[in-house]
C-alpha atoms as a PDB file:
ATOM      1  CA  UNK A   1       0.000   0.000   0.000  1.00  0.00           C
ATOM      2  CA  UNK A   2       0.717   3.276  -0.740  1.00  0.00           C
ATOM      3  CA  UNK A   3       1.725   6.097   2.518  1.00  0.00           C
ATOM      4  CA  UNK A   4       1.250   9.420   2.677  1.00  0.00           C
ATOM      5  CA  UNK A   5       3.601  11.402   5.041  1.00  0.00           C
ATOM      6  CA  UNK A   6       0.825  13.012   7.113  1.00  0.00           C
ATOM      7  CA  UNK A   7      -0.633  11.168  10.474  1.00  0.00           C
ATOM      8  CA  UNK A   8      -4.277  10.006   9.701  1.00  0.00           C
ATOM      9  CA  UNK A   9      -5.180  11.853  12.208  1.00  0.00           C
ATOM     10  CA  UNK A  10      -3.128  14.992  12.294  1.00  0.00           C
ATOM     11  CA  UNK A  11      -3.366  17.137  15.195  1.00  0.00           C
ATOM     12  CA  UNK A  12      -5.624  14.982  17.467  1.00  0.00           C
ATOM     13  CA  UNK A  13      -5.064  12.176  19.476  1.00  0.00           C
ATOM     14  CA  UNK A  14      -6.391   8.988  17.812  1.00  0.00           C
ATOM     15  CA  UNK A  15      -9.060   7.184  19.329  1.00  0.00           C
ATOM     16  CA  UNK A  16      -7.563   3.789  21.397  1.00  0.00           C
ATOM     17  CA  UNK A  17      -7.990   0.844  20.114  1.00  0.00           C
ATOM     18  CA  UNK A  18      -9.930  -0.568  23.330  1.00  0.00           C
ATOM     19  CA  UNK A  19     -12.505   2.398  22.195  1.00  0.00           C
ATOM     20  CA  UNK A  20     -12.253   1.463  18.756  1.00  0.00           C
ATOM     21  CA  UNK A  21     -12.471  -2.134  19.143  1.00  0.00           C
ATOM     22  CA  UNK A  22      -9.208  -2.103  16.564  1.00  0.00           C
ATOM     23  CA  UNK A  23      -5.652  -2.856  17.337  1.00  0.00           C
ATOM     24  CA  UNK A  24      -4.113  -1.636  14.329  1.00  0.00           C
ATOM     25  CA  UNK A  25      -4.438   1.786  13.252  1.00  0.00           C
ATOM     26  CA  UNK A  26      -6.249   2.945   9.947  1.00  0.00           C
ATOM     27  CA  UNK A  27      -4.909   5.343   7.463  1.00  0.00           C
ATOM     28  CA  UNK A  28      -7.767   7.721   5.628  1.00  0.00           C
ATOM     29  CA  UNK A  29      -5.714   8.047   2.820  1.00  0.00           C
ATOM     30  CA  UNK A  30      -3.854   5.029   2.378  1.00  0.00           C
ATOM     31  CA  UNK A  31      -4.392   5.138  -1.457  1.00  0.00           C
ATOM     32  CA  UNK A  32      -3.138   7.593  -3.899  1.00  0.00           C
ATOM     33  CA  UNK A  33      -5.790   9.512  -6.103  1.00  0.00           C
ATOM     34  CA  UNK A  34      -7.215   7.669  -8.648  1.00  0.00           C
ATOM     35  CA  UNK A  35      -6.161   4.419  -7.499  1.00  0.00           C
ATOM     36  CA  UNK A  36      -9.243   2.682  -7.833  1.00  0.00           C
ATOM     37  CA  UNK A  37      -8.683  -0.961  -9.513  1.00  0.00           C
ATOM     38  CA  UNK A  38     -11.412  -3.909  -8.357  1.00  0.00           C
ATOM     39  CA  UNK A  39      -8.358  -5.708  -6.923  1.00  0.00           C
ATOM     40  CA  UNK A  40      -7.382  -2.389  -4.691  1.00  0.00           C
ATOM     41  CA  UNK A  41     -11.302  -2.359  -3.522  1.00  0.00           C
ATOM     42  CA  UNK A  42     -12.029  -1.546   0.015  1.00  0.00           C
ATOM     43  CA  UNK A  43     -14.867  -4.123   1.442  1.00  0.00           C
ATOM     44  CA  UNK A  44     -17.749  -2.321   2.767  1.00  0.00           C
ATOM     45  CA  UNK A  45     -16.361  -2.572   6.100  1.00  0.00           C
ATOM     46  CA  UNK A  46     -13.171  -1.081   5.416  1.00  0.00           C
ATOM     47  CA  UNK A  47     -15.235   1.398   4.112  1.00  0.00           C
ATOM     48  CA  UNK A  48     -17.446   2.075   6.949  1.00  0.00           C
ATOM     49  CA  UNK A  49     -14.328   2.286   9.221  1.00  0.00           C
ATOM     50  CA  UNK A  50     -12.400   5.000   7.198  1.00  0.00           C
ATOM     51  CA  UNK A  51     -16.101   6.434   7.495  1.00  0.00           C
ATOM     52  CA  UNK A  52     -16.273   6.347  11.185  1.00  0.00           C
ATOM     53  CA  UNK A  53     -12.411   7.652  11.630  1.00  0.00           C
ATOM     54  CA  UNK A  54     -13.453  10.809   9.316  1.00  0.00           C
ATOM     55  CA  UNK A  55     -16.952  11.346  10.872  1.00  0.00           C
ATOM     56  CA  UNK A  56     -15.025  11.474  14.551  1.00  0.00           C
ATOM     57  CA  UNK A  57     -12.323  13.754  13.301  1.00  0.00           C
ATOM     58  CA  UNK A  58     -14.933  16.203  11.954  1.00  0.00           C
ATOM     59  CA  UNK A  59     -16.952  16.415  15.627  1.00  0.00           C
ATOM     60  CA  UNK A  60     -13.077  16.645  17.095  1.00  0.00           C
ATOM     61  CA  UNK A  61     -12.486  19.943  14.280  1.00  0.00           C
ATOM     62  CA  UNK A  62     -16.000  21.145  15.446  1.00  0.00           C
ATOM     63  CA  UNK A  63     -15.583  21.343  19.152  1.00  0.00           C
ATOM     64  CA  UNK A  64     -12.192  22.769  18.347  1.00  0.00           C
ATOM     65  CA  UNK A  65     -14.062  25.538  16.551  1.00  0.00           C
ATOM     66  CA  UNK A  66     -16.486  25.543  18.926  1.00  0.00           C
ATOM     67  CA  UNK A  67     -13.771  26.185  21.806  1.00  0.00           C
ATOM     68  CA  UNK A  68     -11.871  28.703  19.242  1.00  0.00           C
ATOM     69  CA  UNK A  69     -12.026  32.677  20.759  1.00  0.00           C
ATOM     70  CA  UNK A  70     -12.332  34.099  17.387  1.00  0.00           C
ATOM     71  CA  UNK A  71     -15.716  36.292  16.349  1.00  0.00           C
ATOM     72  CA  UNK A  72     -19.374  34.633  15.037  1.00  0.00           C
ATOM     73  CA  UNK A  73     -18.237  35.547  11.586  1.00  0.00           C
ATOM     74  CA  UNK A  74     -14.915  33.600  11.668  1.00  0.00           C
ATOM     75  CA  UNK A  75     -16.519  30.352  13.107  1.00  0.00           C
ATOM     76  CA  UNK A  76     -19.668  30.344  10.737  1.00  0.00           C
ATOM     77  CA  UNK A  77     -16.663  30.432   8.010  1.00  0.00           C
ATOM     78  CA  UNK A  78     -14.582  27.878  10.169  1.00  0.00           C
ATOM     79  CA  UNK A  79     -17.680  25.504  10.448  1.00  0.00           C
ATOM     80  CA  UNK A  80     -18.775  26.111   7.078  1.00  0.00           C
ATOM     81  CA  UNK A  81     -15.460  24.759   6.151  1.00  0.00           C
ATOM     82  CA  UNK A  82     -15.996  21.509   7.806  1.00  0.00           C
ATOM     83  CA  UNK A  83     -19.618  21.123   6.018  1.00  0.00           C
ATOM     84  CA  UNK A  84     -17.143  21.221   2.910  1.00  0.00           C
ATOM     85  CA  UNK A  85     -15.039  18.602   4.186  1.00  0.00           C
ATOM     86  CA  UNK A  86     -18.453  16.818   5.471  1.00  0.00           C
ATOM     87  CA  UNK A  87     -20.007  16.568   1.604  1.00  0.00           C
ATOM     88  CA  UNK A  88     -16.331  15.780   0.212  1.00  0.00           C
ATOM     89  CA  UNK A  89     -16.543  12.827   2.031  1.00  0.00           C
ATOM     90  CA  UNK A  90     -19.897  11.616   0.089  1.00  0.00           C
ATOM     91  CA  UNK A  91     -17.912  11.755  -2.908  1.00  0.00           C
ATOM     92  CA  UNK A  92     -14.220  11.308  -2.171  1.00  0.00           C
ATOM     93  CA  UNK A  93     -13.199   9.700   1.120  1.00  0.00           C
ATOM     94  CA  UNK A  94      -9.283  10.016   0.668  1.00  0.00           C
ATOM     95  CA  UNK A  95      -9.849  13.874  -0.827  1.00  0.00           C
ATOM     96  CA  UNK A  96     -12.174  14.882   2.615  1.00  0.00           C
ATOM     97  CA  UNK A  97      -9.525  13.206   4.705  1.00  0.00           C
ATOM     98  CA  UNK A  98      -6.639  15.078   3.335  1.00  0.00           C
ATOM     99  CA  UNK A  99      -8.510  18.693   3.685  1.00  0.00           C
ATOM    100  CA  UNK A 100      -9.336  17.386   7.215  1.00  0.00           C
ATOM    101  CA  UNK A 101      -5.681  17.053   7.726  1.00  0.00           C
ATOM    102  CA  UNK A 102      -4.901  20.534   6.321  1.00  0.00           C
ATOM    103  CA  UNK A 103      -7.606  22.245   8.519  1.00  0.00           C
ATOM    104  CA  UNK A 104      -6.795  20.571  11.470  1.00  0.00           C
ATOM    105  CA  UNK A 105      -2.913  21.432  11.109  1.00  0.00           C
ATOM    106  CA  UNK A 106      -3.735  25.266  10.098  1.00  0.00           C
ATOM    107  CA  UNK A 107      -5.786  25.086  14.122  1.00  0.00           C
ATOM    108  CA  UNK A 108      -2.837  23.173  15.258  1.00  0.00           C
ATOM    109  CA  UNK A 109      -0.552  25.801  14.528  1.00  0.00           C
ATOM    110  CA  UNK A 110      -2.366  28.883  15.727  1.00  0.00           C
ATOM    111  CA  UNK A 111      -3.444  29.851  11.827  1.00  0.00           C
ATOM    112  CA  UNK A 112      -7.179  28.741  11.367  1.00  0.00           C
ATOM    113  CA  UNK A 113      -7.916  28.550   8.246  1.00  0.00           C
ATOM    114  CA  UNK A 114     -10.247  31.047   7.477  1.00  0.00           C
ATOM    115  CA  UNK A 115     -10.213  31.286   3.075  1.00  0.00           C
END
């Protein structure tokens, strides 16, 4: 498999895998675009996992926003930001987690990312 050189879950702590029920951590991005052969197929659970890992790292980016002391303006574009990321993911798992990344590293290093 293919790696990308950013955490799966940049700038949060990953969930453990007594929470998870997993021992071995998933990647959101583990393929590179386009990458989409029958034999490279995730099964539908695979699926639903990189799925669940997304969906909790968007409610993690959202309390962070939440939490953020910036004005209403700046986190109603923060948040709307994360809606982005949120329908991404209908369409292009790997793509949603790889803007999650970038948002989440902007917070992490005191830049939100306010476009």
């Amino acid at each position: 498999m293919h790696r990308h050189h950013e955490p799966p879950y940049a700038g949060g702590e990953p969930a453990s895998s007594e929470s998870t029920g997993r021992g071995v951590e998933r990647r959101i991005d583990d393929r590179p675009d386009g990458a989409t052969s029958p034999a490279e197929e995730p099964d539908e659970s695979e699926v639903a996992a990189l799925y669940a890992l997304v969906a909790e790292r968007l409610k993690q980016a959202h309390a962070r926003v939440h939490a953020l002391n910036v004005s209403a303006d700046a986190k109603t574009a923060l948040t709307r930001q994360l809606l982005i990321v949120t329908e991404t993911a209908k369409r292009d798992l790997p793509e949603a987690a790889r803007r999650l990344s970038r948002f989440v590293q902007d917070l992490d290093e005191g830049r939100p990312p306010v476009r």
